[in-house]
C-alpha atoms as a PDB file:
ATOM      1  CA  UNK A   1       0.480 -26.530  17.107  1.00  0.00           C
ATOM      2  CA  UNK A   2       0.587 -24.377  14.090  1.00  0.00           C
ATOM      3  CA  UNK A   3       0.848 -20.621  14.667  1.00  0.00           C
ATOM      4  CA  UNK A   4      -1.892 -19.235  12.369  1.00  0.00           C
ATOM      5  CA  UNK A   5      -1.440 -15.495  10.623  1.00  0.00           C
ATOM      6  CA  UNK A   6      -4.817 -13.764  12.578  1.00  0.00           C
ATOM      7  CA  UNK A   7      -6.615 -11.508  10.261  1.00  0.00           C
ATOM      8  CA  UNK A   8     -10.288  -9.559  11.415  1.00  0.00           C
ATOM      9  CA  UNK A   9     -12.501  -9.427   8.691  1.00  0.00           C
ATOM     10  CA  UNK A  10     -14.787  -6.462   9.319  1.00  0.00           C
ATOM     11  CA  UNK A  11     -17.602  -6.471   6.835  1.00  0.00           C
ATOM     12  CA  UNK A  12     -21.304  -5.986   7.878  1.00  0.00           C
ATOM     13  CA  UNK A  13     -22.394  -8.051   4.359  1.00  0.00           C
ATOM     14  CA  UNK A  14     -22.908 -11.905   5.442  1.00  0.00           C
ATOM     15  CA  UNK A  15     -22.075 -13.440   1.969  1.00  0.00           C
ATOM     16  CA  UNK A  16     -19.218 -11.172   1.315  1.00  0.00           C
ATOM     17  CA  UNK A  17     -17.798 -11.952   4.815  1.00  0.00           C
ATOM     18  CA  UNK A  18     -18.660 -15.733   4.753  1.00  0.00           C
ATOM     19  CA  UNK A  19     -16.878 -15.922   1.188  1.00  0.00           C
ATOM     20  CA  UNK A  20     -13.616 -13.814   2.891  1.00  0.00           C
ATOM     21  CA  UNK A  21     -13.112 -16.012   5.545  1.00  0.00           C
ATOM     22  CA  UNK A  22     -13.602 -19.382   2.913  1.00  0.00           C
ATOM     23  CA  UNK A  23     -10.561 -18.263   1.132  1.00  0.00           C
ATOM     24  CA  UNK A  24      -8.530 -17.271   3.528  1.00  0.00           C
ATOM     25  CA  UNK A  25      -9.392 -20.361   6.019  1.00  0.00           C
ATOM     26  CA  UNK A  26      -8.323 -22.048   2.633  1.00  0.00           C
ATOM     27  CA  UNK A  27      -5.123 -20.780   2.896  1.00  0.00           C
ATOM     28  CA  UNK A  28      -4.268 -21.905   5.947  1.00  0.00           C
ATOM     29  CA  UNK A  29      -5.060 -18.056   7.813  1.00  0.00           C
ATOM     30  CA  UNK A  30      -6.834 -17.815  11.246  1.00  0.00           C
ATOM     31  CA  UNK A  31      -9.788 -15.857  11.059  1.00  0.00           C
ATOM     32  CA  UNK A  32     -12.219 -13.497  12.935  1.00  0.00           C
ATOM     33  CA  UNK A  33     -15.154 -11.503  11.682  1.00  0.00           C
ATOM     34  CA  UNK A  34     -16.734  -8.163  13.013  1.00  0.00           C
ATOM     35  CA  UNK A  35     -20.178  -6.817  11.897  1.00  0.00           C
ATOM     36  CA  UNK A  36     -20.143  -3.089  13.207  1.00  0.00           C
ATOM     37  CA  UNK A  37     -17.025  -0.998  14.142  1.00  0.00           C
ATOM     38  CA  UNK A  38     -17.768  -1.522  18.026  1.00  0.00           C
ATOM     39  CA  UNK A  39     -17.462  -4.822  17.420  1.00  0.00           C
ATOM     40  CA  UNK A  40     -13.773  -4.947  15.664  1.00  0.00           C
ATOM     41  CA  UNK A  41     -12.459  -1.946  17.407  1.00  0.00           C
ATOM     42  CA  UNK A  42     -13.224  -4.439  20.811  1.00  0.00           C
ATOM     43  CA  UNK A  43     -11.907  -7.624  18.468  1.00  0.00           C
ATOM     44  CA  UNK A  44      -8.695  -6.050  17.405  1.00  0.00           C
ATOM     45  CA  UNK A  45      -7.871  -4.327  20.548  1.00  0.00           C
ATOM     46  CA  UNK A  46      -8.071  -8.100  22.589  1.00  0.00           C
ATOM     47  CA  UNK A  47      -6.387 -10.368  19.399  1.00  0.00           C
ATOM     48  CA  UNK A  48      -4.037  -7.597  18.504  1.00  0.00           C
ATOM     49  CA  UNK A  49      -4.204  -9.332  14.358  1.00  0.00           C
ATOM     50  CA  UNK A  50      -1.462  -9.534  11.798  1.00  0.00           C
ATOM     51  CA  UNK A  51      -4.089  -8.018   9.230  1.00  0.00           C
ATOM     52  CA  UNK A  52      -7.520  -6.288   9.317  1.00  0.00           C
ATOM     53  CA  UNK A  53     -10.000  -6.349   5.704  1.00  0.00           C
ATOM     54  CA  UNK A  54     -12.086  -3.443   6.261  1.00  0.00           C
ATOM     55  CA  UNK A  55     -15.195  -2.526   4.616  1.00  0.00           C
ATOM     56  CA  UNK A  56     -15.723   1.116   4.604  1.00  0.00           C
ATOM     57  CA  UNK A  57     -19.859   1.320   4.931  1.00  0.00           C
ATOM     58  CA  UNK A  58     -20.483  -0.105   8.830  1.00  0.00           C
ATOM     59  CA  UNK A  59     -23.750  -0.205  10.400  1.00  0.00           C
ATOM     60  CA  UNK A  60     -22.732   1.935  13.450  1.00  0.00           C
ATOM     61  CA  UNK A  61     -20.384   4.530  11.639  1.00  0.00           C
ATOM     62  CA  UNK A  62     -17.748   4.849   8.851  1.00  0.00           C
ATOM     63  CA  UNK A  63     -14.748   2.897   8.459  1.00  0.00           C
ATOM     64  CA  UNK A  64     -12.502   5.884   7.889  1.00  0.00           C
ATOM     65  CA  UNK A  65     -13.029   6.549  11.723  1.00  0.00           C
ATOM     66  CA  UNK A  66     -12.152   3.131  12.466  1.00  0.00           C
ATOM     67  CA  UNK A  67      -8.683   3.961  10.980  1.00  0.00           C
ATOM     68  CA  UNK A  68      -8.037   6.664  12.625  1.00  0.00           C
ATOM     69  CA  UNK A  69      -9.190   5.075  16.092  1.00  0.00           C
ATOM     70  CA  UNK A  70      -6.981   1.307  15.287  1.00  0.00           C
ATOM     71  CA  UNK A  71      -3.703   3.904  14.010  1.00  0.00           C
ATOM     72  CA  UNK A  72      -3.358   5.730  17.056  1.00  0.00           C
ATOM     73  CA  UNK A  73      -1.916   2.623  18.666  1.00  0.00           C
ATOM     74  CA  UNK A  74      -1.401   0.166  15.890  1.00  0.00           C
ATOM     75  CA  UNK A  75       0.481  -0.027  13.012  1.00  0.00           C
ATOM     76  CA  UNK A  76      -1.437  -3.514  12.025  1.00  0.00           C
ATOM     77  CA  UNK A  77      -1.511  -3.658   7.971  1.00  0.00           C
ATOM     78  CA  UNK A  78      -5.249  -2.265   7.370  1.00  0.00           C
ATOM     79  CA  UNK A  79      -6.692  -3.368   3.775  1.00  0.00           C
ATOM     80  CA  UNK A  80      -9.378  -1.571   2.733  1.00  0.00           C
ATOM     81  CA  UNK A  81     -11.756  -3.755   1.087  1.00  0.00           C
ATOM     82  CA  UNK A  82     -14.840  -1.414  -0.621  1.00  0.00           C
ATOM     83  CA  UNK A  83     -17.230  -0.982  -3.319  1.00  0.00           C
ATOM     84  CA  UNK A  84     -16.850   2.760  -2.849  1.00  0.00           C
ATOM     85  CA  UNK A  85     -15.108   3.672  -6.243  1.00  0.00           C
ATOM     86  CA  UNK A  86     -14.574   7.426  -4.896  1.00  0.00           C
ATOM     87  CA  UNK A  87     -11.486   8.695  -5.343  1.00  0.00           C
ATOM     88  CA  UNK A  88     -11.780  10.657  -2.510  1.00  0.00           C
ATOM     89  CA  UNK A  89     -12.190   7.996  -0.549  1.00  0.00           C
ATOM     90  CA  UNK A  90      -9.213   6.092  -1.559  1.00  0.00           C
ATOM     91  CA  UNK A  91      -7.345   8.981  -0.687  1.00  0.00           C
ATOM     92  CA  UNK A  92      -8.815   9.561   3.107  1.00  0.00           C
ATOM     93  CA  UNK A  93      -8.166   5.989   3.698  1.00  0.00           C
ATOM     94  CA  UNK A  94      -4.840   6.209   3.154  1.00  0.00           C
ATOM     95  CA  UNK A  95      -3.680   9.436   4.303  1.00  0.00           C
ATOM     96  CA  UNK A  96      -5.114   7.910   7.076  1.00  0.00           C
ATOM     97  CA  UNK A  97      -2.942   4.805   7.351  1.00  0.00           C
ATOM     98  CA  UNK A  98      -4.320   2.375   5.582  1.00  0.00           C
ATOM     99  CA  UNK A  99      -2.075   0.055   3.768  1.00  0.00           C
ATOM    100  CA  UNK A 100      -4.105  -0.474   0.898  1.00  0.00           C
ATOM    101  CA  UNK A 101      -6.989  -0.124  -1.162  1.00  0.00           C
ATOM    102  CA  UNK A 102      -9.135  -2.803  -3.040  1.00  0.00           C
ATOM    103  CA  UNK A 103     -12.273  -1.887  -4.252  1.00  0.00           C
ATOM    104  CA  UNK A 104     -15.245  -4.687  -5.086  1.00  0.00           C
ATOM    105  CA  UNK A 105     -15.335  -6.838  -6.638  1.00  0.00           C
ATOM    106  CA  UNK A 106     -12.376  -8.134  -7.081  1.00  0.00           C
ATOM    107  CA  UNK A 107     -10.296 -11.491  -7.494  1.00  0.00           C
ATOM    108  CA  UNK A 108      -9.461 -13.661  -4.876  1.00  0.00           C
ATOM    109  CA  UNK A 109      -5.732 -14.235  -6.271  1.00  0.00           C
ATOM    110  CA  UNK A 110      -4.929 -10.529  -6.128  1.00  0.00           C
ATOM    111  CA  UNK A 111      -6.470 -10.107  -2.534  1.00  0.00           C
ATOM    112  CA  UNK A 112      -4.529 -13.000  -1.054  1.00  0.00           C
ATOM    113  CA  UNK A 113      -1.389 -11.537  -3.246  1.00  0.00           C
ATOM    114  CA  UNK A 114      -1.944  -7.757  -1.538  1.00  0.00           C
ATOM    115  CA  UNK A 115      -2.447  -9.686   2.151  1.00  0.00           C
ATOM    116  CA  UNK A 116       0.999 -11.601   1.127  1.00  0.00           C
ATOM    117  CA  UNK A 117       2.600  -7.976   0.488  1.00  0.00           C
ATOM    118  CA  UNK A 118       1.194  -5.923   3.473  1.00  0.00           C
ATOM    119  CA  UNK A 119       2.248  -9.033   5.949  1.00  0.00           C
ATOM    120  CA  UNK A 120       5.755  -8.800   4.304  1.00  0.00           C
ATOM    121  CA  UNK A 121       6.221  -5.415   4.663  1.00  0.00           C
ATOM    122  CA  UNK A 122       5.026  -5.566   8.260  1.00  0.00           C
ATOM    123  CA  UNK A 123       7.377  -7.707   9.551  1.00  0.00           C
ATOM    124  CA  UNK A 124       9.808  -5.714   7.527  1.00  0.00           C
ATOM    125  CA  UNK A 125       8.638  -2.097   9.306  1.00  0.00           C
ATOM    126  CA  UNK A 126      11.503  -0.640  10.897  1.00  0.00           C
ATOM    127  CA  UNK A 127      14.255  -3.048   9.441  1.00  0.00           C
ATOM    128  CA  UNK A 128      13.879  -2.005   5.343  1.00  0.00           C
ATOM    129  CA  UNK A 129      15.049   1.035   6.004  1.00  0.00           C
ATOM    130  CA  UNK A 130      17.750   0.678   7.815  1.00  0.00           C
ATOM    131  CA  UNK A 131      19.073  -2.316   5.397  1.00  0.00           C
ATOM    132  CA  UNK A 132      18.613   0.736   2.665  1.00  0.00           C
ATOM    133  CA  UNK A 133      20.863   2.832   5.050  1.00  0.00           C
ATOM    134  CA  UNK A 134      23.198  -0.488   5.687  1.00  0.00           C
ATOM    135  CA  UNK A 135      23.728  -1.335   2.086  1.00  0.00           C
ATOM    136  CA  UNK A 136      22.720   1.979   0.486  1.00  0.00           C
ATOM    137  CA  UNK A 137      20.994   0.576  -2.601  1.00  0.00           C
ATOM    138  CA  UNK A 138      17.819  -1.874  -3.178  1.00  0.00           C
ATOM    139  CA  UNK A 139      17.534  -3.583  -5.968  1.00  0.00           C
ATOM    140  CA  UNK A 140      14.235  -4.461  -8.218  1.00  0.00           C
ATOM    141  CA  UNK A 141      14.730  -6.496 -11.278  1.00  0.00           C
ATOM    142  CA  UNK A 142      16.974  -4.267 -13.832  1.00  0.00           C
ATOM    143  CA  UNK A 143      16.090  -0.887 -11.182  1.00  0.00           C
ATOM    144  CA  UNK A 144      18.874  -0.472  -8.658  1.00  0.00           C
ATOM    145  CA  UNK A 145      17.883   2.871  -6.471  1.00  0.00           C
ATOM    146  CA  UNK A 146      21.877   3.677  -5.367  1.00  0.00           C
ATOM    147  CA  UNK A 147      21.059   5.931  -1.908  1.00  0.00           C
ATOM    148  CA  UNK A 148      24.605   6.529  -0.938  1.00  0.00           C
ATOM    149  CA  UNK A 149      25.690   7.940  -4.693  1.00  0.00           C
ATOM    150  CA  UNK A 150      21.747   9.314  -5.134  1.00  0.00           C
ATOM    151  CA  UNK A 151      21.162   8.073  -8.718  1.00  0.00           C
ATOM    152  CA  UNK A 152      19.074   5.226 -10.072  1.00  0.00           C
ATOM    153  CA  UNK A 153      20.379   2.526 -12.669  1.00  0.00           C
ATOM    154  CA  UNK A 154      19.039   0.507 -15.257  1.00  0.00           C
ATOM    155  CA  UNK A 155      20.885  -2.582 -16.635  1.00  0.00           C
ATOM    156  CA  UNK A 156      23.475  -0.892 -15.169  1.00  0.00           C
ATOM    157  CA  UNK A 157      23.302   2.115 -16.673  1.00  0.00           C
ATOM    158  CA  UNK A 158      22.661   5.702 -15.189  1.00  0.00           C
ATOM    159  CA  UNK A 159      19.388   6.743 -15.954  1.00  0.00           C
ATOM    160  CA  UNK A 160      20.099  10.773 -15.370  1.00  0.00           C
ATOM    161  CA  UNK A 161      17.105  11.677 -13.327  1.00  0.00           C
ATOM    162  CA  UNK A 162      16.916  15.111 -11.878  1.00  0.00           C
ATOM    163  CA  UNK A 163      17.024  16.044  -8.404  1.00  0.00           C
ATOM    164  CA  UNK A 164      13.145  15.616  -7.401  1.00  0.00           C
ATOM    165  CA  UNK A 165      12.959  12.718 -10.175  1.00  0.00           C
ATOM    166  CA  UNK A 166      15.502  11.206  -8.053  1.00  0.00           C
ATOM    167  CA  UNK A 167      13.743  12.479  -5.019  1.00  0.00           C
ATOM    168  CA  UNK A 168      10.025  10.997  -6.298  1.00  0.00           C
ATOM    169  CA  UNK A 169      11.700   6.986  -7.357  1.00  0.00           C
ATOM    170  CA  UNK A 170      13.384   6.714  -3.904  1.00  0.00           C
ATOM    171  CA  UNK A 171      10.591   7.679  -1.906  1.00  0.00           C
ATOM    172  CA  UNK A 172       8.309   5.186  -3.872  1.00  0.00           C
ATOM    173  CA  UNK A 173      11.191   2.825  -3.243  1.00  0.00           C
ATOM    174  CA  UNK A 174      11.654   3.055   0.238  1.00  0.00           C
ATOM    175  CA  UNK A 175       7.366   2.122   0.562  1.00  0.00           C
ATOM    176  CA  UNK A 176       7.881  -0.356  -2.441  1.00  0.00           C
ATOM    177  CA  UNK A 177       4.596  -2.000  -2.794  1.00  0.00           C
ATOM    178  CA  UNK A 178       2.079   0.611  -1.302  1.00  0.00           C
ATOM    179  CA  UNK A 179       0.411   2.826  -2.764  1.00  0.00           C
ATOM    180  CA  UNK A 180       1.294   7.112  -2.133  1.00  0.00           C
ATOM    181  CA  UNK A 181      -0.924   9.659  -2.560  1.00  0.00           C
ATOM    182  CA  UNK A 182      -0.451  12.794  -4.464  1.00  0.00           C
ATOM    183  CA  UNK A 183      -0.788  14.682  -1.001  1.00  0.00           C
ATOM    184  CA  UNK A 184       1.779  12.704   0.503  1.00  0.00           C
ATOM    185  CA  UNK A 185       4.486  12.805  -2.335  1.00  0.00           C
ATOM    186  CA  UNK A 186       4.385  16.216  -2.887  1.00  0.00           C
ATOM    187  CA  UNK A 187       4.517  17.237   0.701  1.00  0.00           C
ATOM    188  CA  UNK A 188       7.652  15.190   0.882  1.00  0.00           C
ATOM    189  CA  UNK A 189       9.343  16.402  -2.065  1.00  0.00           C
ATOM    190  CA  UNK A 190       8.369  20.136  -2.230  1.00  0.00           C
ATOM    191  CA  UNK A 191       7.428  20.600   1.379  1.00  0.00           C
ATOM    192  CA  UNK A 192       4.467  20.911   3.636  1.00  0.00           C
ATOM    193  CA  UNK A 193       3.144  24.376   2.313  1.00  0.00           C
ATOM    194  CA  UNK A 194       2.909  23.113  -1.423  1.00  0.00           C
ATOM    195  CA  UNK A 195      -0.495  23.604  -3.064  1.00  0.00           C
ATOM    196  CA  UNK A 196      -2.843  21.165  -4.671  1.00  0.00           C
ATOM    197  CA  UNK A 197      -2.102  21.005  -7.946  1.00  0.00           C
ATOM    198  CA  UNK A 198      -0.579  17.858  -9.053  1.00  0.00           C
ATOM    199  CA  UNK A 199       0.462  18.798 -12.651  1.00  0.00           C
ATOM    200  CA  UNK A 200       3.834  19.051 -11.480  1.00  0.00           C
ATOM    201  CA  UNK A 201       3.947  15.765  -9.792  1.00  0.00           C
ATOM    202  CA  UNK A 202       2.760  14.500 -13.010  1.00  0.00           C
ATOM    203  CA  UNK A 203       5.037  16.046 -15.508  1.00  0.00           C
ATOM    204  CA  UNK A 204       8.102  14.560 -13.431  1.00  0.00           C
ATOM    205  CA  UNK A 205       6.152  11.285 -13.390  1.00  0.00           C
ATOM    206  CA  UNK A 206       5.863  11.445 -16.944  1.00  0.00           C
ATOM    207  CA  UNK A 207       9.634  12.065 -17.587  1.00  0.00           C
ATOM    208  CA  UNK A 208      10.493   9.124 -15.296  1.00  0.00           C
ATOM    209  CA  UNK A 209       8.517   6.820 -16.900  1.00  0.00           C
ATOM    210  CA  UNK A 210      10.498   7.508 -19.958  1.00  0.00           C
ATOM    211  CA  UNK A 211      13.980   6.825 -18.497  1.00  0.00           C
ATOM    212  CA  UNK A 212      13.236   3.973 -16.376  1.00  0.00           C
ATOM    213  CA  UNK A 213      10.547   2.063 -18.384  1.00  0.00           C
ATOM    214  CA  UNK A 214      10.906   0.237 -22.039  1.00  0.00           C
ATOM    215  CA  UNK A 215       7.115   1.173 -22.120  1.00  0.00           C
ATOM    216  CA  UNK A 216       5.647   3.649 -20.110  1.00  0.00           C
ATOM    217  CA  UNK A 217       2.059   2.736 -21.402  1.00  0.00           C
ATOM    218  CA  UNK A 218       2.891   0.018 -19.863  1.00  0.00           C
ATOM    219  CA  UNK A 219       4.891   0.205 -16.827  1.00  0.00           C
ATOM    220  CA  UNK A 220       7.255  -2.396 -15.484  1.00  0.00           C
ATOM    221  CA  UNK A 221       8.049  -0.155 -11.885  1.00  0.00           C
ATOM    222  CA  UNK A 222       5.779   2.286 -11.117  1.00  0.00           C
ATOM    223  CA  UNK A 223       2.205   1.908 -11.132  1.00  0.00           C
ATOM    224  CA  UNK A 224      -0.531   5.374 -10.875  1.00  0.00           C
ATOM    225  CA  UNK A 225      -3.473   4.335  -8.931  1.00  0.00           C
ATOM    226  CA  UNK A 226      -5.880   6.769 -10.766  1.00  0.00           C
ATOM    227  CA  UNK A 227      -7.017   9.615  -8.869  1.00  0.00           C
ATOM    228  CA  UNK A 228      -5.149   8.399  -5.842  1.00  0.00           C
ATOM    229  CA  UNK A 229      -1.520   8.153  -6.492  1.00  0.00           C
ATOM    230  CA  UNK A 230       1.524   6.093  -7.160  1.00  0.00           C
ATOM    231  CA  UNK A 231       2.677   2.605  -6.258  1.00  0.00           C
ATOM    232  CA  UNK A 232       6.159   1.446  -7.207  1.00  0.00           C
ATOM    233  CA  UNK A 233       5.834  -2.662  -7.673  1.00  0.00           C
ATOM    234  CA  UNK A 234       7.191  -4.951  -4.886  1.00  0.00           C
ATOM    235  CA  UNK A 235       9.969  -7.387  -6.679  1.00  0.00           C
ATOM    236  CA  UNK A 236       8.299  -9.990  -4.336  1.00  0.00           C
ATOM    237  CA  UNK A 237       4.654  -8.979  -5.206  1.00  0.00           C
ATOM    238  CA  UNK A 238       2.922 -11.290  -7.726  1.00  0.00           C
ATOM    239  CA  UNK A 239      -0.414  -8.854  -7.658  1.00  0.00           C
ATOM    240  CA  UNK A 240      -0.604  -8.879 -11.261  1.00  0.00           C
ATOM    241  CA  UNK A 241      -1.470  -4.912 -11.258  1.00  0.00           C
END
């Protein structure tokens, strides 16, 4: 018997939820749906999923909460799936562990592409890292991040980034594929007491862009998810983004 990838839909809309689970029972994924938060918190606890969509807006409370509740013994990939277009939002969500962020509507190919990405990287947790420490560089496309020597090529070349440049490309790299907030970035480059502003975040951004990309109008590596943060791409991912 075929041993299914499980993931809980959680999404009090019938239609939307009945047009999740098509797709994904499509492609070949085992599914189970939850209406109010009750209701997936008691789902996910007993089928322990590989993935969880997660509308924010629940009948019996907000989604946010549901993160916070599922994270305190999980690390389960949580996709937020939302027609809230607040930044603020975004941000909450995944400050407080979610693993992404897709707001509504939005096409089915670059859903099933993020699921593809957040299962990969789950069966990865715990092992990515330590093949970075192993073999001290990871490779995407023409980027190599070199960990042991602490510089970043392209085509082979040294791209001459500065301390926190270096510092910003191989934290993205390390999480290749999800998205970082601004919080979380600057708190792990400049420390826990840094402030708010994220001009300087920005300005290095900008001056990375123009070592590591042909076109940083249009990026190739590193992706801002506006109002939110940054996502460096997965060399796996076929997202489109």
């Amino acid at each position: 018997m075929e041993n299914k990838i499980t993931i809980v839909i959680v999404e009090d809309e019938r239609a939307v939820a009945d047009l999740l689970k098509t797709v994904l029972e499509a492609n070949h994924y085992h599914v189970l749906t939850a209406k109010t938060a009750a209701e997936a918190e008691a789902l996910i606890s007993s089928h322990c999923p590989d993935v969880i969509l997660l509308d924010l807006g629940l009948p019996d409370g907000d989604g946010l909460n549901l993160i916070r509740l599922v994270r305190k013994w999980s690390q389960v990939p949580i996709l937020v799936v939302s027609a809230r277009m607040q930044q603020g939002d975004k941000v909450k969500a995944l400050d407080l562990g979610a693993d992404d962020y897709i707001t509504k509507p939005f096409g089915t190919q670059e859903l099933l592409a993020r699921i593809r990405t957040a299962i990969r990287h789950s069966r990865n947790a715990g092992t990515e890292d330590e093949a970075i420490l192993q073999e001290g560089r990871l490779q995407m496309g023409s980027l190599v991040i070199d960990y042991n020597r602490r510089c970043v090529y392209l085509d082979g070349k040294d791209v001459h980034l500065t301390q926190n440049e270096y510092k910003i490309v191989a934290l993205l790299g390390k999480h290749a594929g999800k998205v970082l907030t601004y919080d979380f970035l600057r708190k792990n480059i400049w420390g826990p007491n840094t402030g708010g502003n994220n001009q300087i975040l920005r300005v290095n951004m900008a001056n990375i862009r123009r070592k590591i990309e042909k076109n940083p109008a249009d990026p190739r590596y590193i992706f801002t998810e506006v109002g939110v943060g940054y996502r460096m791409e997965d060399e796996e991912s076929d997202s489109g983004s």
